[in-house]
N, C-alpha and C. Protein backbone atom coordinates (compact mmCIF):
# COMPACT_ATOMS: atom_id res chain seq x y z
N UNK A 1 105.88 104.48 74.54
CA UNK A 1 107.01 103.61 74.84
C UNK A 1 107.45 103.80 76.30
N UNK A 2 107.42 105.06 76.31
CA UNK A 2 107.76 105.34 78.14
C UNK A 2 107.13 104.46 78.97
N UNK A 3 105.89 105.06 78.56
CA UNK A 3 104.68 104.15 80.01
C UNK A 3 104.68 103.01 79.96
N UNK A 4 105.24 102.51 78.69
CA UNK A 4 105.40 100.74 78.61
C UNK A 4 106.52 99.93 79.75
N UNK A 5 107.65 100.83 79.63
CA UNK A 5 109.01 100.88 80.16
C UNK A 5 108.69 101.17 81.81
N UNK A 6 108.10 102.02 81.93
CA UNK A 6 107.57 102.26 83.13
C UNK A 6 106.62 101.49 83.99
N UNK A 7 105.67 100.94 83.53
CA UNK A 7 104.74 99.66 83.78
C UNK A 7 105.59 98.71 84.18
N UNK A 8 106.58 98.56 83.45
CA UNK A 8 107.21 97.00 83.47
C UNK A 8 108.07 96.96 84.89
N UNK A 9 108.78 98.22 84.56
CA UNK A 9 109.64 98.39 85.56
C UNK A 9 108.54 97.93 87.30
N UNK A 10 107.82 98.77 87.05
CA UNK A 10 107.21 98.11 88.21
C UNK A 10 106.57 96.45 88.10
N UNK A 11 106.02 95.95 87.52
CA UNK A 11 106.02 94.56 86.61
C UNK A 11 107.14 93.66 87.45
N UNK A 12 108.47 94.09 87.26
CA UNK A 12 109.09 93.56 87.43
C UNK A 12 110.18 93.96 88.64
N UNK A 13 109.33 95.14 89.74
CA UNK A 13 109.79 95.25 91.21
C UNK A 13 109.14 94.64 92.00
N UNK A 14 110.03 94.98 93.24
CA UNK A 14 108.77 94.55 94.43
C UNK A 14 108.35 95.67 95.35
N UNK A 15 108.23 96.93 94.58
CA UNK A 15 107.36 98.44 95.21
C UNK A 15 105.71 97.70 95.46
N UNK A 16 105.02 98.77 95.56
CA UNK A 16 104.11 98.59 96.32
C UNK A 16 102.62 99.23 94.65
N UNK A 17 101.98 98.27 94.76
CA UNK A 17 100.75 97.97 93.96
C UNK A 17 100.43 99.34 93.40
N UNK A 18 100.16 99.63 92.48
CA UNK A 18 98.95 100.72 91.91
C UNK A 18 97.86 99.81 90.67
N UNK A 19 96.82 100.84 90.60
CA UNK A 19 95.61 100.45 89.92
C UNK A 19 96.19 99.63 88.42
N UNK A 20 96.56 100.88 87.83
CA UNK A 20 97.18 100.22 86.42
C UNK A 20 97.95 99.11 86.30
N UNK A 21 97.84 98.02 85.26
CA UNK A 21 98.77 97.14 84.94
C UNK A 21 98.49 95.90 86.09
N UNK A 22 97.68 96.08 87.02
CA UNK A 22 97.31 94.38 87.65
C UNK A 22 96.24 93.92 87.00
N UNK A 23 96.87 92.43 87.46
CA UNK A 23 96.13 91.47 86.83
C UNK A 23 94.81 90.94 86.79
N UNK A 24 94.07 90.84 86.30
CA UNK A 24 92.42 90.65 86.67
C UNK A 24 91.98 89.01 86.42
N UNK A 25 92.31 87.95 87.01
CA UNK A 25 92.34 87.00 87.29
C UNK A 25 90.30 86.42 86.54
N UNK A 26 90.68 85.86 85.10
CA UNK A 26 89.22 85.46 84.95
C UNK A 26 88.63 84.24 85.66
N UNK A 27 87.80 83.31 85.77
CA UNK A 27 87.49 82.46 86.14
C UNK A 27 88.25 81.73 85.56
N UNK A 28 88.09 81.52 84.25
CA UNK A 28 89.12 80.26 83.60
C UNK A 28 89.86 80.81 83.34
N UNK A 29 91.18 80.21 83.42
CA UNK A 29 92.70 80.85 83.40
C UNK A 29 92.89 80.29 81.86
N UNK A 30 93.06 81.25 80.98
CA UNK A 30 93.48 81.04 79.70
C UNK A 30 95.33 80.42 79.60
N UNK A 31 95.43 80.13 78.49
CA UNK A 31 97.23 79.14 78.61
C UNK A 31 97.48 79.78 76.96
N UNK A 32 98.46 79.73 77.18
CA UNK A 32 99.21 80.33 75.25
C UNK A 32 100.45 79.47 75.31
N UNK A 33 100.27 78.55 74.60
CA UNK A 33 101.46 77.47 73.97
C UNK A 33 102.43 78.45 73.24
N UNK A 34 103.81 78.66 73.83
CA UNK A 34 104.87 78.97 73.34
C UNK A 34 105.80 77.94 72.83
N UNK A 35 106.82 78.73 72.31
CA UNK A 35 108.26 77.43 71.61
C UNK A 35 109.06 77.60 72.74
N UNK A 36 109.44 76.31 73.16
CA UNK A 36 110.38 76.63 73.83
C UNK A 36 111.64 77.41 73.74
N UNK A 37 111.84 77.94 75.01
CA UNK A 37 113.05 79.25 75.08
C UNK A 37 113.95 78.74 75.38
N UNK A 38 114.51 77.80 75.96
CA UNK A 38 116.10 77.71 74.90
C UNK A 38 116.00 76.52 74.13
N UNK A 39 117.60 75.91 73.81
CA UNK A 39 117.63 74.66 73.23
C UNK A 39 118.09 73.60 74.23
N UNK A 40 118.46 74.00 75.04
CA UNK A 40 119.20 73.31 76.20
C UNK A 40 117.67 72.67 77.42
N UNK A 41 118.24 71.36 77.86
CA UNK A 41 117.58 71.30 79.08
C UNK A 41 117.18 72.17 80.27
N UNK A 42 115.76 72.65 80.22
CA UNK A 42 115.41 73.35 81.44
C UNK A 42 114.07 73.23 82.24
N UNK A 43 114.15 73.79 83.17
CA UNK A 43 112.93 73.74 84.29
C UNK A 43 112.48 74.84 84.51
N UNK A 44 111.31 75.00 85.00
CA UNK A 44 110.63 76.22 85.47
C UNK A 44 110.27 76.28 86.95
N UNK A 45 109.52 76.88 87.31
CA UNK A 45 109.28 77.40 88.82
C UNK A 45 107.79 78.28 88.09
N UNK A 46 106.98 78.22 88.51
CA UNK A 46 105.82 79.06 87.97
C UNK A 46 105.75 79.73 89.17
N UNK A 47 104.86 80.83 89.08
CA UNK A 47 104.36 81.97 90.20
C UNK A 47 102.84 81.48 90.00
N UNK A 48 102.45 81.11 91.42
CA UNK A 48 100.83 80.80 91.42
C UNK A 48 99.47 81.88 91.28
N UNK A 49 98.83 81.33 91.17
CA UNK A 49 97.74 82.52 90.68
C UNK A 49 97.52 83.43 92.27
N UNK A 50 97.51 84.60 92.21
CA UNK A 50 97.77 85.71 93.35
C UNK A 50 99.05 85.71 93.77
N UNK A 51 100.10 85.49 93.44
CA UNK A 51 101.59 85.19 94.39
C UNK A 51 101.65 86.43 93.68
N UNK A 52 102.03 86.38 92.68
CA UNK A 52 102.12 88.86 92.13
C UNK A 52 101.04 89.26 91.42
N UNK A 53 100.92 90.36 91.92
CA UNK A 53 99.64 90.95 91.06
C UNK A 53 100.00 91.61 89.82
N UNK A 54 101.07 91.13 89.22
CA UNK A 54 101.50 92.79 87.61
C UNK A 54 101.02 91.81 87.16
N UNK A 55 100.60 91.98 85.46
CA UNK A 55 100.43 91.34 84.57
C UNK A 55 101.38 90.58 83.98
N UNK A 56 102.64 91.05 83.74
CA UNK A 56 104.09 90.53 83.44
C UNK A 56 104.51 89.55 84.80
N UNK A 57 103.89 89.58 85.87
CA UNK A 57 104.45 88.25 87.29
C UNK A 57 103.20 87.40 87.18
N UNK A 58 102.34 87.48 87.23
CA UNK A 58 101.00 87.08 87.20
C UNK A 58 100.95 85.64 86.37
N UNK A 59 100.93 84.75 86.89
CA UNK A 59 100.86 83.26 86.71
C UNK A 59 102.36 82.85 85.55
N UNK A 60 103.22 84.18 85.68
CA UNK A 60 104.09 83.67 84.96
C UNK A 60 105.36 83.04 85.57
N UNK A 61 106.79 82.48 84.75
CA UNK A 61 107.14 81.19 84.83
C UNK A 61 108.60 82.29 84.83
N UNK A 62 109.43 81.19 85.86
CA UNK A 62 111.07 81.33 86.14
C UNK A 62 111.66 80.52 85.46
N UNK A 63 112.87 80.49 84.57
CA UNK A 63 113.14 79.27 83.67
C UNK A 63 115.25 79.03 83.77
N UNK A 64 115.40 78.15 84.14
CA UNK A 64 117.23 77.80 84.61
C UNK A 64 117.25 76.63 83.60
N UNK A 65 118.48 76.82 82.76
CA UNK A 65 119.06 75.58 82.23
C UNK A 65 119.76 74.78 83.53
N UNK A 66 119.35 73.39 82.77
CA UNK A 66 119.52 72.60 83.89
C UNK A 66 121.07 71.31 83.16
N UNK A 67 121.77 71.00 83.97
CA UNK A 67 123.14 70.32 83.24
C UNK A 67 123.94 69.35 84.22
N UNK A 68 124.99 69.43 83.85
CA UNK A 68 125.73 68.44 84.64
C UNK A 68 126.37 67.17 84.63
N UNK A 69 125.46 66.49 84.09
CA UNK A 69 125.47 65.05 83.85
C UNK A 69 126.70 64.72 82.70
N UNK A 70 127.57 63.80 82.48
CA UNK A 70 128.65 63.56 81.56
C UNK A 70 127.92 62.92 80.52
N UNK A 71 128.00 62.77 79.18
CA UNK A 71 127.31 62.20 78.28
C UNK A 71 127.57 60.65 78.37
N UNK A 72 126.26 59.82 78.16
CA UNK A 72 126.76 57.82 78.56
C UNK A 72 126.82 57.80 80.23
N UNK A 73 126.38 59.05 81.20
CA UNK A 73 127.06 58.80 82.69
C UNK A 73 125.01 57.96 83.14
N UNK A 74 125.92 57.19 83.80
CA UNK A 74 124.82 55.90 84.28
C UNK A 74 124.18 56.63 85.81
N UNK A 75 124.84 57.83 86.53
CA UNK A 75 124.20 57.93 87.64
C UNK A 75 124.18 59.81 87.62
N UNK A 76 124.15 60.22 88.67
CA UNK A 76 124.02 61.36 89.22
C UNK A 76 122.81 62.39 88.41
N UNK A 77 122.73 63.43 88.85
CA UNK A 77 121.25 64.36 88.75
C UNK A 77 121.63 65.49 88.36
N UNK A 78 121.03 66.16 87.42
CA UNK A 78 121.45 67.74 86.43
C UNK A 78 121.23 68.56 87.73
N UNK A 79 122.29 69.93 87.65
CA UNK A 79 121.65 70.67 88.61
C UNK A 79 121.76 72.28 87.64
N UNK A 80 121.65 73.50 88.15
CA UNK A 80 121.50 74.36 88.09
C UNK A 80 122.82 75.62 87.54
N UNK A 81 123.41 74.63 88.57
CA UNK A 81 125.25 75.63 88.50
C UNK A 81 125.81 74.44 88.88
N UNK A 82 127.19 74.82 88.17
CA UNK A 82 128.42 73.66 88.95
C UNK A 82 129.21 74.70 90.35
N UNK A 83 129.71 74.13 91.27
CA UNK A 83 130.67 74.92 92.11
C UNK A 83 129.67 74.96 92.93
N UNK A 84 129.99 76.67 93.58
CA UNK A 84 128.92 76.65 94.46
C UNK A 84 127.78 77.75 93.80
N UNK A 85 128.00 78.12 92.74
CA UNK A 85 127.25 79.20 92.06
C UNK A 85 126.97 80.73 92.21
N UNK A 86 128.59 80.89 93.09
CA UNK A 86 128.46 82.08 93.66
C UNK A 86 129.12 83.24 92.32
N UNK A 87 129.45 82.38 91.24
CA UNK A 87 129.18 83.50 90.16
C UNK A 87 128.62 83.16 88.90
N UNK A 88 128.40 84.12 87.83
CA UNK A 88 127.39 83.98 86.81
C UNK A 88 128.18 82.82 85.96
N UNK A 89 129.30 82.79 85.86
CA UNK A 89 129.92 82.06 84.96
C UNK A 89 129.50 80.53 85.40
N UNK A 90 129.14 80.20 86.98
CA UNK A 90 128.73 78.96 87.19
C UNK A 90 128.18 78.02 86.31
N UNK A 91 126.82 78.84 86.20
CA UNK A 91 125.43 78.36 86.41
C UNK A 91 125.78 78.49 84.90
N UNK A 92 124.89 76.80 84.25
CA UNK A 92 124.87 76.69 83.27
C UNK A 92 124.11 77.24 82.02
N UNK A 93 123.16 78.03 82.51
CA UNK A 93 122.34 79.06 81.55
C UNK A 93 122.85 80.23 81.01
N UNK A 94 123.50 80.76 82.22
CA UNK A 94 124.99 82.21 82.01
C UNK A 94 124.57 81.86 80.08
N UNK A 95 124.07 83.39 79.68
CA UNK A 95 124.85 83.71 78.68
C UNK A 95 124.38 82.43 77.67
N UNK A 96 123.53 81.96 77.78
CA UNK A 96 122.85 81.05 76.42
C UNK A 96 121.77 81.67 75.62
N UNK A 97 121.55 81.14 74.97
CA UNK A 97 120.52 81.16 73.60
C UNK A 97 119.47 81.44 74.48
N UNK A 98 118.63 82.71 74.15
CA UNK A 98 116.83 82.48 74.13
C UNK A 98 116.44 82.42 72.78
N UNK A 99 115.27 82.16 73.03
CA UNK A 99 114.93 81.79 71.43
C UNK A 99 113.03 82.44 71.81
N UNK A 100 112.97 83.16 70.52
CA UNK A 100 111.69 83.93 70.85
C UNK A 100 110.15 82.95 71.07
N UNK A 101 108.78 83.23 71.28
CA UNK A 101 108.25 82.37 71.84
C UNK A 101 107.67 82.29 70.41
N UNK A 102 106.81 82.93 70.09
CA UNK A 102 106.20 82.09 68.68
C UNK A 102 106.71 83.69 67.23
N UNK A 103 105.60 83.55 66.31
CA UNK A 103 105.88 84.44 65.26
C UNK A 103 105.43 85.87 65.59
N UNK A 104 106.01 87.02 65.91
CA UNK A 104 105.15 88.59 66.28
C UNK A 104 106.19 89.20 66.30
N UNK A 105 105.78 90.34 66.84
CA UNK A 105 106.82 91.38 66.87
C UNK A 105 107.04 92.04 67.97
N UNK A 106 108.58 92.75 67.64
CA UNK A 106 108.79 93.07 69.45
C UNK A 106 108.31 94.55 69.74
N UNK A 107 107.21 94.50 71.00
CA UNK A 107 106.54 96.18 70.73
C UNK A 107 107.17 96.87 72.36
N UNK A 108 108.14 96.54 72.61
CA UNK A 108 109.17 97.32 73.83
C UNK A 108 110.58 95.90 74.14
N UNK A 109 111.28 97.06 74.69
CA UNK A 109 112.55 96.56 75.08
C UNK A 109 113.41 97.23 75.82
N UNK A 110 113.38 96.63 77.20
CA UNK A 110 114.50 97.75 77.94
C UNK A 110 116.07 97.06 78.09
N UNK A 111 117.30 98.15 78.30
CA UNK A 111 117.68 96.97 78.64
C UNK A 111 118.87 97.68 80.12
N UNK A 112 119.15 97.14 80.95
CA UNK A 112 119.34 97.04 82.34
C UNK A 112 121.04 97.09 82.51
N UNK A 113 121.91 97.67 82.51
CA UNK A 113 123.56 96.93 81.84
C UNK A 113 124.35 96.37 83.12
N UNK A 114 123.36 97.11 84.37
CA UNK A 114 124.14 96.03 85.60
C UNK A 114 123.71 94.75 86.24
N UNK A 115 125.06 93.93 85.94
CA UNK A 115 124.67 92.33 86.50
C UNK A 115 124.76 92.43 87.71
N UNK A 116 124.20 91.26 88.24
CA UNK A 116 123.97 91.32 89.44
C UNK A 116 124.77 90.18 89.65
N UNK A 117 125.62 89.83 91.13
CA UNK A 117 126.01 89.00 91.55
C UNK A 117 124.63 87.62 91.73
N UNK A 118 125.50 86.48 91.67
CA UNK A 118 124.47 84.87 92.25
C UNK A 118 124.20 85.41 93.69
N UNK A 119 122.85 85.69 94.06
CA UNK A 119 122.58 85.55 95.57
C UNK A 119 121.77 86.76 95.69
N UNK A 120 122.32 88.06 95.23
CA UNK A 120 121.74 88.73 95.46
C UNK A 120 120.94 90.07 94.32
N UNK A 121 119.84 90.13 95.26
CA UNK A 121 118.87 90.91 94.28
C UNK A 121 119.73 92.42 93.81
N UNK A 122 118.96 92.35 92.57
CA UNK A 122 119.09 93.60 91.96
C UNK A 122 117.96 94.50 91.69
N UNK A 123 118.57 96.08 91.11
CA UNK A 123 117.49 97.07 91.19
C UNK A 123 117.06 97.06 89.89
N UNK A 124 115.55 96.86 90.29
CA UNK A 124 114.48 96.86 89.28
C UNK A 124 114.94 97.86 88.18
N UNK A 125 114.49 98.55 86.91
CA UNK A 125 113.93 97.33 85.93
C UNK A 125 114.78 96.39 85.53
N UNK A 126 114.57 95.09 85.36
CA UNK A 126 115.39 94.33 84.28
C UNK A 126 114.94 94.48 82.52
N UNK A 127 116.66 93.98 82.39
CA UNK A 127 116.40 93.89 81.09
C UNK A 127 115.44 93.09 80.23
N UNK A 128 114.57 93.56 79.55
CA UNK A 128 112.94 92.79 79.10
C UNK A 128 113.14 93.07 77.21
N UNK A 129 112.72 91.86 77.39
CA UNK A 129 111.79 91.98 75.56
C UNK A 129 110.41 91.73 75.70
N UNK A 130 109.49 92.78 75.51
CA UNK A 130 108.19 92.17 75.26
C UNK A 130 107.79 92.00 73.42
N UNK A 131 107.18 90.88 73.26
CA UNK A 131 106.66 90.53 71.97
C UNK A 131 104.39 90.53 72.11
N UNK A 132 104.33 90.72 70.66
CA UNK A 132 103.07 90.69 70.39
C UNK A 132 102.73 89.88 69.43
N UNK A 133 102.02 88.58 69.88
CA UNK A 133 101.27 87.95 68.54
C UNK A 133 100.21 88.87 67.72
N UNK A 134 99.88 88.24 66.42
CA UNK A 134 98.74 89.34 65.92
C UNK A 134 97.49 88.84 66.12
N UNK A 135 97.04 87.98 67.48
CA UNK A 135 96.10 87.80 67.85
C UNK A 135 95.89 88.58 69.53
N UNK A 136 96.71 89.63 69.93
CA UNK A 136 96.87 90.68 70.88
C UNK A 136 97.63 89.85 71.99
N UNK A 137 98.10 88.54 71.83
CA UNK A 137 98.57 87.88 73.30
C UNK A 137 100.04 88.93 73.32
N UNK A 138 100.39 88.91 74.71
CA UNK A 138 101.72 89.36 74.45
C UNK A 138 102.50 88.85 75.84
N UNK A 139 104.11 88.41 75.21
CA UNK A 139 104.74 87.44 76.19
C UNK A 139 106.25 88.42 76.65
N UNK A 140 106.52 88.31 77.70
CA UNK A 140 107.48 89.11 78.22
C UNK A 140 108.15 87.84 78.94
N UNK A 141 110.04 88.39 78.27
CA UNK A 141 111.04 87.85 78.74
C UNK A 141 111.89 88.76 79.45
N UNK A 142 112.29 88.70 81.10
CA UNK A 142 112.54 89.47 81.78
C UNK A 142 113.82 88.89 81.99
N UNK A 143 115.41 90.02 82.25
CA UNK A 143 116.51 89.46 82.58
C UNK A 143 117.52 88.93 81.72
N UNK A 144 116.94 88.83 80.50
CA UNK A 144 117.83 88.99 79.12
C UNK A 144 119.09 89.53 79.24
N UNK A 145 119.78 89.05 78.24
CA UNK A 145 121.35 90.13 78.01
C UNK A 145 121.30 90.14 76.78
N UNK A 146 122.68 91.01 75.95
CA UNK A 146 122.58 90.93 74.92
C UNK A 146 121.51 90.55 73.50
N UNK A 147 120.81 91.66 73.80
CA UNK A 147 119.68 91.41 72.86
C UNK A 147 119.89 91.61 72.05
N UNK A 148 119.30 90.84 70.97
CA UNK A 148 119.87 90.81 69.10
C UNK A 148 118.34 91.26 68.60
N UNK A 149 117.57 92.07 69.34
CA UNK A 149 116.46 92.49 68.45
C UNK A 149 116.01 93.85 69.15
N UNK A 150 115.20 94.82 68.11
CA UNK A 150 114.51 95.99 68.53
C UNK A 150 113.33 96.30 68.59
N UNK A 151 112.81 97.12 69.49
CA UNK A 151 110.99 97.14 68.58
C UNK A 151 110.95 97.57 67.45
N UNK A 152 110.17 97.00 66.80
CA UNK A 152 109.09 97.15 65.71
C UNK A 152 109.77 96.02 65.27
N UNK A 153 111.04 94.75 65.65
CA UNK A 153 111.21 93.70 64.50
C UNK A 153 110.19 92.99 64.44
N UNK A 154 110.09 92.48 63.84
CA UNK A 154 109.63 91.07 62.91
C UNK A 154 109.96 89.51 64.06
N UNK A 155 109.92 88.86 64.64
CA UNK A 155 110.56 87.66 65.16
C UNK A 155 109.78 86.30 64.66
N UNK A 156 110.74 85.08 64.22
CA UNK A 156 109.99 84.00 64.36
C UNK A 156 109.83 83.18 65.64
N UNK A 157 108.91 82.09 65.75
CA UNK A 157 109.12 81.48 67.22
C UNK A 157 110.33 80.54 66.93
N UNK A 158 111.24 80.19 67.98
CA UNK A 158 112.54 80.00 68.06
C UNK A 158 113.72 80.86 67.47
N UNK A 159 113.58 81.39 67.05
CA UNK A 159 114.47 82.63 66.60
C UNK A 159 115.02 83.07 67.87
N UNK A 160 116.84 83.06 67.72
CA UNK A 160 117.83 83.77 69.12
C UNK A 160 117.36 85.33 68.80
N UNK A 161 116.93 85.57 70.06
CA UNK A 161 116.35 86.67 70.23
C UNK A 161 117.44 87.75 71.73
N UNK A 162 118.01 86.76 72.21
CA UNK A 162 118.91 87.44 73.23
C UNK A 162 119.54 86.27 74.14
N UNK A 163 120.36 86.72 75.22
CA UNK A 163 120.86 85.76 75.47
C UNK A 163 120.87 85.64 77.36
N UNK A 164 120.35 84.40 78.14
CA UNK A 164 120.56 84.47 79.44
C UNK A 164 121.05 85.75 80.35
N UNK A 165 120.70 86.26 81.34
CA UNK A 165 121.37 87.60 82.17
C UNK A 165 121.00 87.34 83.24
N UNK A 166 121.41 88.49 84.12
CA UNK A 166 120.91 88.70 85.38
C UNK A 166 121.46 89.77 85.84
N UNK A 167 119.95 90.78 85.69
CA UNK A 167 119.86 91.94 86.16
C UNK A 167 118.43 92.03 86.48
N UNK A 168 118.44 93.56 86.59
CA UNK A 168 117.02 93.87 87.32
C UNK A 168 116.38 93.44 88.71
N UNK A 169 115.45 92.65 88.96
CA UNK A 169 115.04 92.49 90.68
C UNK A 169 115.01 90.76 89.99
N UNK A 170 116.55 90.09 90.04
CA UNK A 170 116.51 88.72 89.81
C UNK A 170 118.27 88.64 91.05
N UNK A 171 118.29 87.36 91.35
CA UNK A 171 119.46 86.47 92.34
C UNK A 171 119.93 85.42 91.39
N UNK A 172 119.64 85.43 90.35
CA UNK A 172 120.58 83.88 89.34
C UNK A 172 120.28 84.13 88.06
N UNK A 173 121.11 83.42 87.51
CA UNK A 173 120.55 83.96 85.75
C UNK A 173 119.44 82.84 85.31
N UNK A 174 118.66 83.37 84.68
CA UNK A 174 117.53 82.86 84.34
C UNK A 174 116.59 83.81 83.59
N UNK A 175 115.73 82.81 82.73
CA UNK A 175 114.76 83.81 82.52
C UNK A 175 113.06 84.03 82.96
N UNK A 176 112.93 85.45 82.99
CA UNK A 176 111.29 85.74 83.46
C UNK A 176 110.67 85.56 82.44
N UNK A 177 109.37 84.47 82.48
CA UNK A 177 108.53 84.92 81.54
C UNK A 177 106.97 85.12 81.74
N UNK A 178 106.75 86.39 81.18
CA UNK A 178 105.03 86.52 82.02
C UNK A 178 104.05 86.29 79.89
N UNK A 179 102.83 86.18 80.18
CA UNK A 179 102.20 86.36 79.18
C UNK A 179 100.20 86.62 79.69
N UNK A 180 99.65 87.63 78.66
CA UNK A 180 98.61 88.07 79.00
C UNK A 180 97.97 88.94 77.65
N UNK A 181 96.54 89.02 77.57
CA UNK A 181 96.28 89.62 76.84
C UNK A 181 95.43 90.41 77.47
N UNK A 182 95.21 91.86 76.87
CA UNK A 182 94.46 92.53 77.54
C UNK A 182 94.72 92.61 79.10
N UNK A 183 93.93 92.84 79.80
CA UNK A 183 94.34 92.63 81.63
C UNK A 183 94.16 91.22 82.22
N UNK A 184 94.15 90.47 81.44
CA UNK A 184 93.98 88.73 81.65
C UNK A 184 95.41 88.29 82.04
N UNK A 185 96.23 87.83 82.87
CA UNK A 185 97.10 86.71 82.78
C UNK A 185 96.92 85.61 81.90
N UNK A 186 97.66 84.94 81.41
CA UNK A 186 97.63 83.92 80.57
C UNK A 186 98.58 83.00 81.46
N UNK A 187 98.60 81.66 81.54
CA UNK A 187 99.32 80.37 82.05
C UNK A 187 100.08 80.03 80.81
N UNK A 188 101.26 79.88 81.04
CA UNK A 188 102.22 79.36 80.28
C UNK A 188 102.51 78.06 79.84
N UNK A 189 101.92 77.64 78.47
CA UNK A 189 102.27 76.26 78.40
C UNK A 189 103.33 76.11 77.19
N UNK A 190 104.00 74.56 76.76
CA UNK A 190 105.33 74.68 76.14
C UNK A 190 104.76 73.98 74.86
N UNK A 191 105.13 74.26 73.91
CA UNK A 191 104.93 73.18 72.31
C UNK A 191 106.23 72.03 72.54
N UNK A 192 105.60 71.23 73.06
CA UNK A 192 106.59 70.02 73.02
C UNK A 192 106.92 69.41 71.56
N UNK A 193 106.50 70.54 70.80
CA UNK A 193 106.90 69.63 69.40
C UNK A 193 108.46 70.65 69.01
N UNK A 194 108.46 71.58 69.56
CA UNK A 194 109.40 72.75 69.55
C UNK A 194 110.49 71.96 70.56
N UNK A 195 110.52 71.13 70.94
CA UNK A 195 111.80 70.19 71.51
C UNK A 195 112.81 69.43 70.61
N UNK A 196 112.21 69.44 69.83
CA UNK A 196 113.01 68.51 68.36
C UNK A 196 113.73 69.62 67.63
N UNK A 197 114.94 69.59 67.90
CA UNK A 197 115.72 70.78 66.93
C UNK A 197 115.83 70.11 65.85
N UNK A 198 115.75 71.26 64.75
CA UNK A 198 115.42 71.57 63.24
C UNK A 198 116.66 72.23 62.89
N UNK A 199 117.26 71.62 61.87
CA UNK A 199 118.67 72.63 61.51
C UNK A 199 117.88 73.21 59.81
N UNK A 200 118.14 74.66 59.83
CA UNK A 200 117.22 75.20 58.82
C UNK A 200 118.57 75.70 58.10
């Protein structure tokens, strides 16, 4: 569990490279269809293939609820934060629903308890859930708060699993998400059928 915690932590700094835990880039870039992580409108920002070398940064995806707009409003464009977003309470993701990526279990979890101001970086590690499908993929959500799960649970995909943060080496709340099996990066793609909320 240590060395897991420890990996990540670097995973998710910007220190300087060692052997273990980079990414080994195959010819074909494999993709793992997740559920989408929240319920709310959002966007991503991906990290391109070589932009970080950890396995947890490594072709993985930045994710901001996106808002704004009045319900019936005929003009203007969702943005990120209202104001100027110089605090967490701005930005419309602050403190929402994640929802886990598919069915596995959670095999580490750190968690980080200082927020960081909008703007500026914080000290590595952030708060992380990593999960494991039982086909070995495994997807890491970096920057979490309030997590409602432990290792060894059980999770379904969409299941609130924790909620928006910002800590660790992040400037806005949002979430990190890397995925990989083995020393492979995996590309992040979304189940657009996981857009249709289901009241269970």
């Amino acid at each position: 569990m240590r060395a897991i915690i420890l990996s990540l932590a670097c995973v998710l700094s910007a220190g300087p490279a060692f052997a273990q835990g980079r990414a080994v880039t195959p010819e074909v870039i494999e993709t793992v269809t997740i559920h989408r992580i929240f319920n709310e409108y959002f966007s991503c920002g991906d990290h391109y293939d070589g932009e970080l070398e950890y396995l947890g940064d490594a072709l993985g995806t930045d994710c901001v609820i996106q808002a704004g707009l009045q319900d019936g409003a005929e003009g203007g464009f969702v943005r990120a934060f209202r104001n100027d977003g110089a605090r967490n309470e701005d930005w419309y993701g602050w403190n929402a629903e994640v929802l886990a990526p598919f069915d596995g279990t959670v095999v580490a979890v750190n968690v980080n308890s200082v927020v960081n101001q909008p703007g500026q970086l914080g000290r590595p590690p952030a708060s992380i859930i990593l999960f494991e499908r039982t086909d070995g993929v495994r997807v890491l959500y970096a920057h979490v708060q309030d997590l409602q799960v432990a290792r060894g649970d059980t999770v379904r995909a969409g299941q609130v699993v924790a909620r928006v943060g910002n800590n660790g080496y992040g400037r806005n709340p949002h979430i990190h998400i890397g995925a990989w099996k083995g020393e492979n990066p995996y590309q992040i793609r979304w189940d657009l059928r996981s857009n249709i909320r289901r009241d269970e």
